[in-house]
N, C-alpha and C. Protein backbone atom coordinates (compact mmCIF):
# COMPACT_ATOMS: atom_id res chain seq x y z
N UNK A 1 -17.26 -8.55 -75.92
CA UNK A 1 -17.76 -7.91 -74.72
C UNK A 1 -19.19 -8.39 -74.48
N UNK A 2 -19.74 -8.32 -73.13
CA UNK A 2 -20.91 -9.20 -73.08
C UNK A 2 -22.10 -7.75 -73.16
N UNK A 3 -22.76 -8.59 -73.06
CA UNK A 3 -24.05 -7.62 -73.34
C UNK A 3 -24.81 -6.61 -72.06
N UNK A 4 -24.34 -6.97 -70.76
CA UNK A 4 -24.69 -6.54 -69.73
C UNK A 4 -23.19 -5.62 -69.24
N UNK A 5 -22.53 -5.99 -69.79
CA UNK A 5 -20.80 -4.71 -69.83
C UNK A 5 -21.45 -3.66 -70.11
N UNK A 6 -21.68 -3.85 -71.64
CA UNK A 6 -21.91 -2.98 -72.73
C UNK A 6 -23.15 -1.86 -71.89
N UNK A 7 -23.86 -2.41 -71.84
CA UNK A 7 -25.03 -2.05 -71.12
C UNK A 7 -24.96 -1.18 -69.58
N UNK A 8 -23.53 -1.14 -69.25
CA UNK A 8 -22.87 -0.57 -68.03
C UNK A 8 -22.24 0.31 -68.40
N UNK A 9 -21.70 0.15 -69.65
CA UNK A 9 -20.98 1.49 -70.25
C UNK A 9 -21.77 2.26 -70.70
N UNK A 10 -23.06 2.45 -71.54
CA UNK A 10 -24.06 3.46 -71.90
C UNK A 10 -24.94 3.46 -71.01
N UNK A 11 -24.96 3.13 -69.67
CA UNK A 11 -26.13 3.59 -68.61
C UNK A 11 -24.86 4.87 -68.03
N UNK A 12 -23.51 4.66 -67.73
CA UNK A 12 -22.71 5.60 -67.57
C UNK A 12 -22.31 6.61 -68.40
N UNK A 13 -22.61 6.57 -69.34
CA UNK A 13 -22.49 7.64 -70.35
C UNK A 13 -23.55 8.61 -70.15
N UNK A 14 -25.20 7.92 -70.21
CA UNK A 14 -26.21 8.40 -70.05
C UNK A 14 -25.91 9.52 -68.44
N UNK A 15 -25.10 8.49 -67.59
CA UNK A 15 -25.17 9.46 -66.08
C UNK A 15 -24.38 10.49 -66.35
N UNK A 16 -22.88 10.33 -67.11
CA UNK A 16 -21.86 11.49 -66.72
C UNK A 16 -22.81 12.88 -67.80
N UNK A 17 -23.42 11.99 -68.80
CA UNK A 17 -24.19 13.62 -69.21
C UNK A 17 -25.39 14.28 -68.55
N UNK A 18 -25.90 13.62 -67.75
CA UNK A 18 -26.66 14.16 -66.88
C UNK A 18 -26.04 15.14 -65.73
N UNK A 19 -24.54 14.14 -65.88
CA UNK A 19 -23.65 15.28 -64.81
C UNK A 19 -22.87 16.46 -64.98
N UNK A 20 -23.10 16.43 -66.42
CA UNK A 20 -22.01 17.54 -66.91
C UNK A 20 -20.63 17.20 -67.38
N UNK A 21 -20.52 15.97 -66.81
CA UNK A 21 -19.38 15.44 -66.80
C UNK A 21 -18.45 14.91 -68.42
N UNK A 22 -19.16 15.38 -69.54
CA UNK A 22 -18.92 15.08 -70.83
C UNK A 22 -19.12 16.50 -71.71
N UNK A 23 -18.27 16.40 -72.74
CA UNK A 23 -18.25 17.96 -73.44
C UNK A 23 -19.99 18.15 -73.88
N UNK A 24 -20.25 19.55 -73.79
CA UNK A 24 -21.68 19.53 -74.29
C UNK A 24 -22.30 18.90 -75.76
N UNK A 25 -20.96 18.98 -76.85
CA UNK A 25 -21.44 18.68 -78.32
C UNK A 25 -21.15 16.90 -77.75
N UNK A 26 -21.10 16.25 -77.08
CA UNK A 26 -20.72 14.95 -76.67
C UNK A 26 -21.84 13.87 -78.16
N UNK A 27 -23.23 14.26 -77.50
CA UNK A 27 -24.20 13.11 -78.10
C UNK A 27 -24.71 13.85 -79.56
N UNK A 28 -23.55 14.84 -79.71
CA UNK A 28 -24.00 15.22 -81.30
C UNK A 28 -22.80 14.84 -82.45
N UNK A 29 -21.88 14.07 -81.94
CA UNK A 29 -20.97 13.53 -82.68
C UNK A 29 -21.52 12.81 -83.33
N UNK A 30 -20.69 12.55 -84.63
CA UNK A 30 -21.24 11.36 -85.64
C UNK A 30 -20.85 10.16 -85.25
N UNK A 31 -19.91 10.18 -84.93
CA UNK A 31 -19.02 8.64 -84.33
C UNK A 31 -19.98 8.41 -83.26
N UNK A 32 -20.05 9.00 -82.34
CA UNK A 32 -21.31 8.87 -81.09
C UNK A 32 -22.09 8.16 -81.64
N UNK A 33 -22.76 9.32 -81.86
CA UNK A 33 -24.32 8.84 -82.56
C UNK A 33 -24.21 7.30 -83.75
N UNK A 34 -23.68 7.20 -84.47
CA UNK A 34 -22.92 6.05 -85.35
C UNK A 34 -22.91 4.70 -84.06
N UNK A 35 -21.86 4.93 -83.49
CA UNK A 35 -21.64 3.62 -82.21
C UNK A 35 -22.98 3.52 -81.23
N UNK A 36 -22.89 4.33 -80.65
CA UNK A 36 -24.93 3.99 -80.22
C UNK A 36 -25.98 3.48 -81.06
N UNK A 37 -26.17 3.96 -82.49
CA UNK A 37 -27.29 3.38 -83.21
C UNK A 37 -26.98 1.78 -83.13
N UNK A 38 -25.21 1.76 -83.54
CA UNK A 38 -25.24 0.08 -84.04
C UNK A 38 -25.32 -0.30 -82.48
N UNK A 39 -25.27 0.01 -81.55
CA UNK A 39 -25.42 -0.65 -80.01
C UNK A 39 -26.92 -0.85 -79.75
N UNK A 40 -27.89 -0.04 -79.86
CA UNK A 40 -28.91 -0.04 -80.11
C UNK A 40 -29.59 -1.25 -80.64
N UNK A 41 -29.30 -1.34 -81.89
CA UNK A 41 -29.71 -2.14 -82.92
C UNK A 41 -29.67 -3.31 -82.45
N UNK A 42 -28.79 -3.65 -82.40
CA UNK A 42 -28.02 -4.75 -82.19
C UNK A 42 -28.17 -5.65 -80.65
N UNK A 43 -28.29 -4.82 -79.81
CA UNK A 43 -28.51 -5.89 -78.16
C UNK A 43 -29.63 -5.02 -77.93
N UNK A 44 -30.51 -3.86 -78.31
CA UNK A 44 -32.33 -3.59 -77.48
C UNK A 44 -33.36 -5.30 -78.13
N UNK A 45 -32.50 -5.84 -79.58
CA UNK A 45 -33.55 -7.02 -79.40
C UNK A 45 -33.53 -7.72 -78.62
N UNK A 46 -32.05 -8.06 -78.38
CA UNK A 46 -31.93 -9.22 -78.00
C UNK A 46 -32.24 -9.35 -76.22
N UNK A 47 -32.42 -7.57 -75.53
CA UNK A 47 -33.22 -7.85 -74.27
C UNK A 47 -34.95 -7.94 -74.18
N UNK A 48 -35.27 -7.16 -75.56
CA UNK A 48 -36.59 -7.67 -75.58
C UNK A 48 -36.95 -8.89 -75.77
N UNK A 49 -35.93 -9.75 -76.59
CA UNK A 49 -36.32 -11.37 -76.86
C UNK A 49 -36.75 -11.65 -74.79
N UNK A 50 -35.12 -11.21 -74.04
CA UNK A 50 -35.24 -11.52 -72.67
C UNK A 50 -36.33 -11.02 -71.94
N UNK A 51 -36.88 -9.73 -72.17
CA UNK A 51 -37.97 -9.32 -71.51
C UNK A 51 -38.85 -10.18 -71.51
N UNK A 52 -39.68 -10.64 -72.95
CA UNK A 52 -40.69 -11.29 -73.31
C UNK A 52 -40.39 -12.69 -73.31
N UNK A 53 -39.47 -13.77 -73.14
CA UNK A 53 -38.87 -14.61 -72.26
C UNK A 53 -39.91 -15.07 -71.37
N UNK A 54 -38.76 -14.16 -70.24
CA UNK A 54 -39.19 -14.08 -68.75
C UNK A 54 -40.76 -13.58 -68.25
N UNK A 55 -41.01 -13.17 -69.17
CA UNK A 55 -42.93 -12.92 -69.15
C UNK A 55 -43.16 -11.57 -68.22
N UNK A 56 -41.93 -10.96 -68.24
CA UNK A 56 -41.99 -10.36 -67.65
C UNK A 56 -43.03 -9.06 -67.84
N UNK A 57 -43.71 -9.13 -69.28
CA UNK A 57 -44.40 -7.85 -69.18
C UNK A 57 -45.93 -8.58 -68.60
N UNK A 58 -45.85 -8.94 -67.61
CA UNK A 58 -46.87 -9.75 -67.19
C UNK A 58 -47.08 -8.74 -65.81
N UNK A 59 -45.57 -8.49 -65.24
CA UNK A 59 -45.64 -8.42 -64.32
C UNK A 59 -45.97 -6.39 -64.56
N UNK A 60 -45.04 -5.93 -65.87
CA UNK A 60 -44.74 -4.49 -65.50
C UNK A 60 -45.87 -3.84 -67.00
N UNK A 61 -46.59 -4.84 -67.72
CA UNK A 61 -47.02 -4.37 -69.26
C UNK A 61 -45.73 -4.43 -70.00
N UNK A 62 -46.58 -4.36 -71.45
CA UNK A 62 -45.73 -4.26 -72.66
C UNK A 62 -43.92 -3.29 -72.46
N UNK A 63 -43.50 -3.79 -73.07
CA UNK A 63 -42.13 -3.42 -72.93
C UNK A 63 -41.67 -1.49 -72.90
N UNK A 64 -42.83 -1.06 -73.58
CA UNK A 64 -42.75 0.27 -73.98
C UNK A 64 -44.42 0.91 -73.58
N UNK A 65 -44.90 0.57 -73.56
CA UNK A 65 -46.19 1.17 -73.45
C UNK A 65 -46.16 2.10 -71.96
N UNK A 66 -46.42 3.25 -72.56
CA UNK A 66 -46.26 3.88 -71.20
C UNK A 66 -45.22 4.25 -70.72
N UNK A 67 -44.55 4.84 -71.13
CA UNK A 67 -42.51 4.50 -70.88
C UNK A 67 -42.46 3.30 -70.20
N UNK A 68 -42.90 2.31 -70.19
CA UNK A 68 -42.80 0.85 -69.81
C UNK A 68 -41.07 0.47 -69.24
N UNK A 69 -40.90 -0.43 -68.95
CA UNK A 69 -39.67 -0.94 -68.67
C UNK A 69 -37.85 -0.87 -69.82
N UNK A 70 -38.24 -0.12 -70.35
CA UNK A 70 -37.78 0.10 -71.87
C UNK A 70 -36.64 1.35 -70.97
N UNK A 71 -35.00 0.37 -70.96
CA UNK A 71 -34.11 1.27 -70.30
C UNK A 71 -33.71 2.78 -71.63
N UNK A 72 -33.35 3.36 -70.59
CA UNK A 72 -33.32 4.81 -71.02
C UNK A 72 -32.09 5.00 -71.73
N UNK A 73 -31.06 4.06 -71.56
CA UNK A 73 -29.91 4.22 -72.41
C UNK A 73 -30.50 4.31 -73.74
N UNK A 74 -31.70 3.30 -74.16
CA UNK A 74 -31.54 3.32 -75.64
C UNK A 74 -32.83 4.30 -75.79
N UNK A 75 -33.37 4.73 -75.10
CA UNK A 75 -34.26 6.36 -75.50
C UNK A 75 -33.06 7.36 -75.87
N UNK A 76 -32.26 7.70 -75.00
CA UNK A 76 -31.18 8.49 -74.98
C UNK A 76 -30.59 8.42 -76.36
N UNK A 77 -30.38 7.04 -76.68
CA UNK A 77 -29.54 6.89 -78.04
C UNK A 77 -30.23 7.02 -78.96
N UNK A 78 -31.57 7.04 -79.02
CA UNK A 78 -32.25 7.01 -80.52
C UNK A 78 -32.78 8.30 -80.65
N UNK A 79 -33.07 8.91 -79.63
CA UNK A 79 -33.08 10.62 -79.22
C UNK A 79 -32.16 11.38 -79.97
N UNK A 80 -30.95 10.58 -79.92
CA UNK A 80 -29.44 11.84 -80.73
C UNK A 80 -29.70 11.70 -82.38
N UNK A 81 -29.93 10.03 -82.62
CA UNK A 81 -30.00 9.90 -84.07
C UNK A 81 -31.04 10.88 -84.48
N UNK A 82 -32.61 10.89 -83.89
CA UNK A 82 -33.51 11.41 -83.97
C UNK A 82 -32.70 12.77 -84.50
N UNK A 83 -32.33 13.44 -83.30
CA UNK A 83 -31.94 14.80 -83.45
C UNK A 83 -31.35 15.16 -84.23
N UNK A 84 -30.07 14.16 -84.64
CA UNK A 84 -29.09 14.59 -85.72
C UNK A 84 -29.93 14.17 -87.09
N UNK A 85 -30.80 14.10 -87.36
CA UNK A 85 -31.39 13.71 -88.53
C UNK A 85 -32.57 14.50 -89.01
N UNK A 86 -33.42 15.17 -87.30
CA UNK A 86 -33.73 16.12 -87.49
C UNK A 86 -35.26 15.79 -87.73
N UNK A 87 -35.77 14.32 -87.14
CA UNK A 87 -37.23 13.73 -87.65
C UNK A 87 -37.62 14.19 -86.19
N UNK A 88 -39.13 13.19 -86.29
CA UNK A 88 -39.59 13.65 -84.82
C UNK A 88 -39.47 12.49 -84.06
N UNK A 89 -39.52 12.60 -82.17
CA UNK A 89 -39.23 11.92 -81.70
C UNK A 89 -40.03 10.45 -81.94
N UNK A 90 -39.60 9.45 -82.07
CA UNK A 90 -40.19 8.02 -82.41
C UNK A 90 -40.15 7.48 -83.20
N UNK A 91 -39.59 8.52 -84.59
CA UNK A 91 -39.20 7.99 -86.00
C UNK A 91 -37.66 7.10 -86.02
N UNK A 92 -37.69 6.83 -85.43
CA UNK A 92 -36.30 5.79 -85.25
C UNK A 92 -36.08 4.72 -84.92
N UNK A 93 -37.24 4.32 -84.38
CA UNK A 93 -37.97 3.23 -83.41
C UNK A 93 -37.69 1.66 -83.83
N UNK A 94 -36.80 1.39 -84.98
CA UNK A 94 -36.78 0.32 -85.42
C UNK A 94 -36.33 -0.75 -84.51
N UNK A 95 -35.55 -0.35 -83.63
CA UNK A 95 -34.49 -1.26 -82.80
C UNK A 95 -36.08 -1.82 -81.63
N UNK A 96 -37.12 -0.77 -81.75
CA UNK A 96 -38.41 -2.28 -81.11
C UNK A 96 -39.47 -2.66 -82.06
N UNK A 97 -38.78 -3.02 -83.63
CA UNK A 97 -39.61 -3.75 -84.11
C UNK A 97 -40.49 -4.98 -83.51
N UNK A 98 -39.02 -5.55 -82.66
CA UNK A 98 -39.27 -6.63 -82.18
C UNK A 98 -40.85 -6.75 -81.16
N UNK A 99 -40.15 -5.87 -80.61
CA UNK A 99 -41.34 -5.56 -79.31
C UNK A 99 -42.87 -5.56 -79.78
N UNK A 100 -43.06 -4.65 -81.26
CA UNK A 100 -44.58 -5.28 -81.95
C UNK A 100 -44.71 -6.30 -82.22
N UNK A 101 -43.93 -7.11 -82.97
CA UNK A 101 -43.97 -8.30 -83.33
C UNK A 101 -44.35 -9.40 -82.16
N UNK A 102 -43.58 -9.37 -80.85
CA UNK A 102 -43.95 -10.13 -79.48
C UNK A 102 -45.18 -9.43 -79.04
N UNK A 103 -45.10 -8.66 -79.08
CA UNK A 103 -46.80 -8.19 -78.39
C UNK A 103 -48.26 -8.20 -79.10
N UNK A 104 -47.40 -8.57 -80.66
CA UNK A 104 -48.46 -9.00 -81.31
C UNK A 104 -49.08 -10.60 -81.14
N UNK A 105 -48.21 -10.66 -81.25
CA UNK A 105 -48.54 -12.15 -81.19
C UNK A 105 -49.14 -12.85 -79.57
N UNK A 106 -48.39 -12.21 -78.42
CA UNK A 106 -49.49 -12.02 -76.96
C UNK A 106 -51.08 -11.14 -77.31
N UNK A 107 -51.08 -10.27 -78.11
CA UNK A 107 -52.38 -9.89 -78.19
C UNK A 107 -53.11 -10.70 -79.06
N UNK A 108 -52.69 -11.54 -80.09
CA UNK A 108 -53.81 -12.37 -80.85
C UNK A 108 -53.93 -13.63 -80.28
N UNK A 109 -53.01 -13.89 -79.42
CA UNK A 109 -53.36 -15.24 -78.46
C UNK A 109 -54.80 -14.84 -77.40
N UNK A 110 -54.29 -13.95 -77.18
CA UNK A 110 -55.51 -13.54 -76.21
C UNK A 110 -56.86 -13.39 -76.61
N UNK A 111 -56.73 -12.25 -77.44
CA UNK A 111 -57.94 -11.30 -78.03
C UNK A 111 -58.36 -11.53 -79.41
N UNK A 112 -57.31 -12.76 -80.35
CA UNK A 112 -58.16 -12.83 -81.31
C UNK A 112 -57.66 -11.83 -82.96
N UNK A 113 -58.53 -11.87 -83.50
CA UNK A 113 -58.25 -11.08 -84.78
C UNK A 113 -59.03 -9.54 -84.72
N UNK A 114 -59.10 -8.70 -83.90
CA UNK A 114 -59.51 -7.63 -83.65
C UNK A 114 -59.15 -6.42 -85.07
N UNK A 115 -59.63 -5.35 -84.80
CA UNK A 115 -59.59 -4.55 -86.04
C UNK A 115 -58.63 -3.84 -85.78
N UNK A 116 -58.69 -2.93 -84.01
CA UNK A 116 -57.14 -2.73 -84.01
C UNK A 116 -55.90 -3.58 -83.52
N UNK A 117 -56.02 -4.94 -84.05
CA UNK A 117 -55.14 -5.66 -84.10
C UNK A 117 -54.48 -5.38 -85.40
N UNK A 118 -55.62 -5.58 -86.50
CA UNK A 118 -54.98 -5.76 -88.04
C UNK A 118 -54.29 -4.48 -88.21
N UNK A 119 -54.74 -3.37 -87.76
CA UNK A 119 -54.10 -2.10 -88.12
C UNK A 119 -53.13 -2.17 -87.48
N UNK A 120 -52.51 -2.94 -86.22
CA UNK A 120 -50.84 -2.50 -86.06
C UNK A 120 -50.22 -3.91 -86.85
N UNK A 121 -50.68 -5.09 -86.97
CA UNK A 121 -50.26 -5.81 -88.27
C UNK A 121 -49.72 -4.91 -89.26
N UNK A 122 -50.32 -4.04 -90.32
CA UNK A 122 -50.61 -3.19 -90.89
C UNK A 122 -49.49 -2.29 -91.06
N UNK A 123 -49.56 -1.71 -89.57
CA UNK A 123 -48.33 -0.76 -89.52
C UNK A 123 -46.77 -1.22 -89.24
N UNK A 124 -46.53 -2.36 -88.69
CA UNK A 124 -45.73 -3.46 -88.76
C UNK A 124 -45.24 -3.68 -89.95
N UNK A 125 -46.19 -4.23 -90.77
CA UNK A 125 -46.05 -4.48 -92.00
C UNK A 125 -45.24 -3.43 -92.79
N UNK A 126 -46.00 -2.29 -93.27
CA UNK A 126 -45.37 -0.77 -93.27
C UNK A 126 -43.71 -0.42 -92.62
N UNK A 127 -43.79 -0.62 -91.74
CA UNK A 127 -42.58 -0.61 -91.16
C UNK A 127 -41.35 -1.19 -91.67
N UNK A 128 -41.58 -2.74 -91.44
CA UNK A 128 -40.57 -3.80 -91.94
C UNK A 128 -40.24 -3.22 -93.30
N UNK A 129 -40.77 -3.04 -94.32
CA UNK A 129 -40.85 -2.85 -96.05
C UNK A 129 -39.79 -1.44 -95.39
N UNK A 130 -40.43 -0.14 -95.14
CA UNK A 130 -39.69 1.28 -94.68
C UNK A 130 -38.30 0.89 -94.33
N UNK A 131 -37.74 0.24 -93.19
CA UNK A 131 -36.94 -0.07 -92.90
C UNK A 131 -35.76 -0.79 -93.53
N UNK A 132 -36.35 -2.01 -93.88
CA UNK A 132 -35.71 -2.55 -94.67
C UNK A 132 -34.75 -1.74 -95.86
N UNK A 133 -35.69 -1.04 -96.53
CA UNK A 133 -35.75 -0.15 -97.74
C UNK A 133 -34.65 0.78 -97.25
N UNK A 134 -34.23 1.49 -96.51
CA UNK A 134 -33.63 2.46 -95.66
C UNK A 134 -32.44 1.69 -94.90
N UNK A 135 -32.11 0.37 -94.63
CA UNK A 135 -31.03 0.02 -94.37
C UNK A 135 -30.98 -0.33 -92.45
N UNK A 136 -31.91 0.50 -91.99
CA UNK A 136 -31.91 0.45 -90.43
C UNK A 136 -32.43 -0.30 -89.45
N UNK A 137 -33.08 -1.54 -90.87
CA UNK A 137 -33.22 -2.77 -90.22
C UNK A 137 -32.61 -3.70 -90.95
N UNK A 138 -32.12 -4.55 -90.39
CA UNK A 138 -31.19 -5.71 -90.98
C UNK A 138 -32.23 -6.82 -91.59
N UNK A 139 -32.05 -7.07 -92.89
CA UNK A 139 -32.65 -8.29 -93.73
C UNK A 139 -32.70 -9.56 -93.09
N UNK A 140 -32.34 -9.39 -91.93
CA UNK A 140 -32.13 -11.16 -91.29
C UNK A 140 -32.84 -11.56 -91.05
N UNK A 141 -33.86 -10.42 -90.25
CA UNK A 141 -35.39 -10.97 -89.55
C UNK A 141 -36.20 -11.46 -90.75
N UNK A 142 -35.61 -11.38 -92.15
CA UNK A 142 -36.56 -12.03 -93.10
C UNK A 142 -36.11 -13.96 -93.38
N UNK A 143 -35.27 -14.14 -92.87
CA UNK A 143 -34.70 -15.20 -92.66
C UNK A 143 -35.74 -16.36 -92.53
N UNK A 144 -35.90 -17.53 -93.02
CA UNK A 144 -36.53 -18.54 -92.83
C UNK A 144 -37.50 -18.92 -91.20
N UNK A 145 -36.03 -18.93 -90.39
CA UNK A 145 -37.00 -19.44 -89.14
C UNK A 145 -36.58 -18.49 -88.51
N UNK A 146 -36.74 -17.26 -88.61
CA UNK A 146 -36.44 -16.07 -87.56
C UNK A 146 -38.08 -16.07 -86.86
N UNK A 147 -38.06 -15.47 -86.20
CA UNK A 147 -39.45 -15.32 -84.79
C UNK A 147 -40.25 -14.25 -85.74
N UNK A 148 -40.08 -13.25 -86.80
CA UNK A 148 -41.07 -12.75 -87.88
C UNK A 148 -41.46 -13.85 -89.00
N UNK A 149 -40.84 -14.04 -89.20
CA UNK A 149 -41.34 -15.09 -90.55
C UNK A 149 -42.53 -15.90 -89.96
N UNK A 150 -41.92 -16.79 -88.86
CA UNK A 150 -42.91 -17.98 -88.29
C UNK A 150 -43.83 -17.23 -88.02
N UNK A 151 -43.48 -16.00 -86.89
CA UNK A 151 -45.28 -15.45 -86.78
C UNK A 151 -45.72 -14.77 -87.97
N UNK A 152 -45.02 -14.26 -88.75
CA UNK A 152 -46.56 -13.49 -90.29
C UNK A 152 -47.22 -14.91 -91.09
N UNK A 153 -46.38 -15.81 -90.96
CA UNK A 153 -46.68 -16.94 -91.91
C UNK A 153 -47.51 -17.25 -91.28
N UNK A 154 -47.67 -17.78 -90.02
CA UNK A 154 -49.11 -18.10 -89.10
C UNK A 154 -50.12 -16.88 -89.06
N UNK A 155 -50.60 -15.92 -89.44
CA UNK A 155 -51.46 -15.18 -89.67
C UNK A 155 -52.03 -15.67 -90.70
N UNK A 156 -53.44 -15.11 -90.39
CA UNK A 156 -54.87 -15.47 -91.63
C UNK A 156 -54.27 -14.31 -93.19
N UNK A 157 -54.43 -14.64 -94.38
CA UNK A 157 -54.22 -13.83 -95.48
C UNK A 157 -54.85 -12.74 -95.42
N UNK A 158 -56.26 -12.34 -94.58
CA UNK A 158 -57.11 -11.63 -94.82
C UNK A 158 -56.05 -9.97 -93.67
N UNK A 159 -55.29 -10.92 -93.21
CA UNK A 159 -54.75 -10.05 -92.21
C UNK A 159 -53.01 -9.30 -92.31
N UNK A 160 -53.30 -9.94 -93.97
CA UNK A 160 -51.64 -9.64 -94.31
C UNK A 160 -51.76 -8.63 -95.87
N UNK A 161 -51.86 -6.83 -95.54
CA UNK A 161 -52.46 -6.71 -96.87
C UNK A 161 -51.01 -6.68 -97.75
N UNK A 162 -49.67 -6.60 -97.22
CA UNK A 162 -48.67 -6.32 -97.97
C UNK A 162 -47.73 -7.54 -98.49
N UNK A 163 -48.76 -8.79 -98.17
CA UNK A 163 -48.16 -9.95 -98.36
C UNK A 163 -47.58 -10.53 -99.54
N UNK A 164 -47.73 -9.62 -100.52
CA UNK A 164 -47.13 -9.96 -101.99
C UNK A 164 -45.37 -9.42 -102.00
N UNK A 165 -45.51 -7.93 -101.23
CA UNK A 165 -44.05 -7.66 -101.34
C UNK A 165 -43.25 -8.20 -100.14
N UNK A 166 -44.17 -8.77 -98.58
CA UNK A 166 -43.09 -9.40 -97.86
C UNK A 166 -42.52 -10.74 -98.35
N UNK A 167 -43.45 -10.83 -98.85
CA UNK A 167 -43.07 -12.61 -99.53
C UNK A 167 -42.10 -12.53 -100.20
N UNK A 168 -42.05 -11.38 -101.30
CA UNK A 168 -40.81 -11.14 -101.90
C UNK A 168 -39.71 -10.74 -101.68
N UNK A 169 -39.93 -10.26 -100.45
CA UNK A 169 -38.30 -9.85 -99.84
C UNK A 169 -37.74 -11.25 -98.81
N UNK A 170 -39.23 -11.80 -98.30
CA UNK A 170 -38.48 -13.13 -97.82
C UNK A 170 -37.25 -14.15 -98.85
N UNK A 171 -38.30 -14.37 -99.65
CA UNK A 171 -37.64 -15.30 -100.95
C UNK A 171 -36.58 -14.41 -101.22
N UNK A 172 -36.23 -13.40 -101.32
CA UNK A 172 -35.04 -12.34 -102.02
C UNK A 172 -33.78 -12.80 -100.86
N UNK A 173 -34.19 -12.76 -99.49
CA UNK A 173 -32.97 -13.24 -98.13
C UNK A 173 -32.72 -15.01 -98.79
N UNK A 174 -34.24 -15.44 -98.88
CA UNK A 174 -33.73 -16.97 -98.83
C UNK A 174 -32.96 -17.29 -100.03
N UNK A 175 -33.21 -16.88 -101.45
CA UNK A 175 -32.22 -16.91 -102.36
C UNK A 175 -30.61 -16.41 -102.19
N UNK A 176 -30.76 -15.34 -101.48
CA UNK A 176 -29.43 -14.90 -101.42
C UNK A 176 -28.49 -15.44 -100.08
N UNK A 177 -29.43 -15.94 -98.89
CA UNK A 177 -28.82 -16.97 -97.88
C UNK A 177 -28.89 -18.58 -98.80
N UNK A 178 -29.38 -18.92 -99.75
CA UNK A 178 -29.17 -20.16 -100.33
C UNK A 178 -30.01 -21.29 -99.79
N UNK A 179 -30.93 -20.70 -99.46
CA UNK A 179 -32.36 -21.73 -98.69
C UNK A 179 -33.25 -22.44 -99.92
């Protein structure tokens, strides 16, 4: 199924519950919630790869900043996991790792090695390790020539404080992909 289907079927899901039109326990199912996370996961990168592409946060800002351009199907969906898990809203946020990672790298083109640059490095950093660790991000982005690797590896050392254990989980993918 293509990715803009898919993307027609949970903008309609999102409407018929706005309409009533779905049982009330609808977005508290496990299967629900289960098939949205992996939908989530799985195609919010691959429109942020397209967002940041098309340059488009040129035209509207960062992908999320601000409820930014960031469609509501996948607020909606990470909202239920949220809920059914019972954290607070934003703790789920993995599916726009990506989105720091691209906006990091537009902000140090621009602006340089700033201080609150290094601190969302930092929290990035933090993140990836959390995630990883927890399963709700996929080990791939540690992959040789994935778009994280190339950009942490191009960062200054002074700007990488967790660089002993990403290194080690890189080498841990590349041993076990056979690189």
């Amino acid at each position: 199924m293509y990715r803009l289907e898919l993307a027609g079927i949970w903008d309609e899901i999102k409407e018929m519950l706005k309409e009533f039109e779905l049982p009330d326990d609808f977005e508290k199912k496990r299967e629900i919630i289960d098939l949205g996370t992996k939908y989530r996961r799985l195609v919010e990168p691959l429109d942020i790869a397209n967002f940041y592409r098309h340059s488009k946060d040129k035209e509207t800002g960062a992908y999320v900043i601000g409820g930014g351009p960031r469609p509501k199907r996948y607020r909606f969906i990470q909202r239920w996991l949220e809920h059914d898990e019972k954290k607070s809203f934003g703790s789920r946020s993995e599916s726009l790792f990506w989105v720091d990672v691209e906006q990091l790298g537009i902000d140090i083109k621009k602006k340089g090695y700033l201080q609150e640059i290094e601190e969302k490095i930092q929290q990035v950093e933090r993140n990836l390790i959390a995630w990883i660790g927890d399963r709700s991000l996929d080990d791939d982005v540690l992959l040789e020539n994935s778009t994280f690797v190339k950009w942490w590896r191009d960062l200054p050392p002074q700007h990488k404080p967790e660089s002993d254990r990403i290194e080690k989980l890189i080498g841990e993918k590349e041993k076990a992909a056979g690189v």
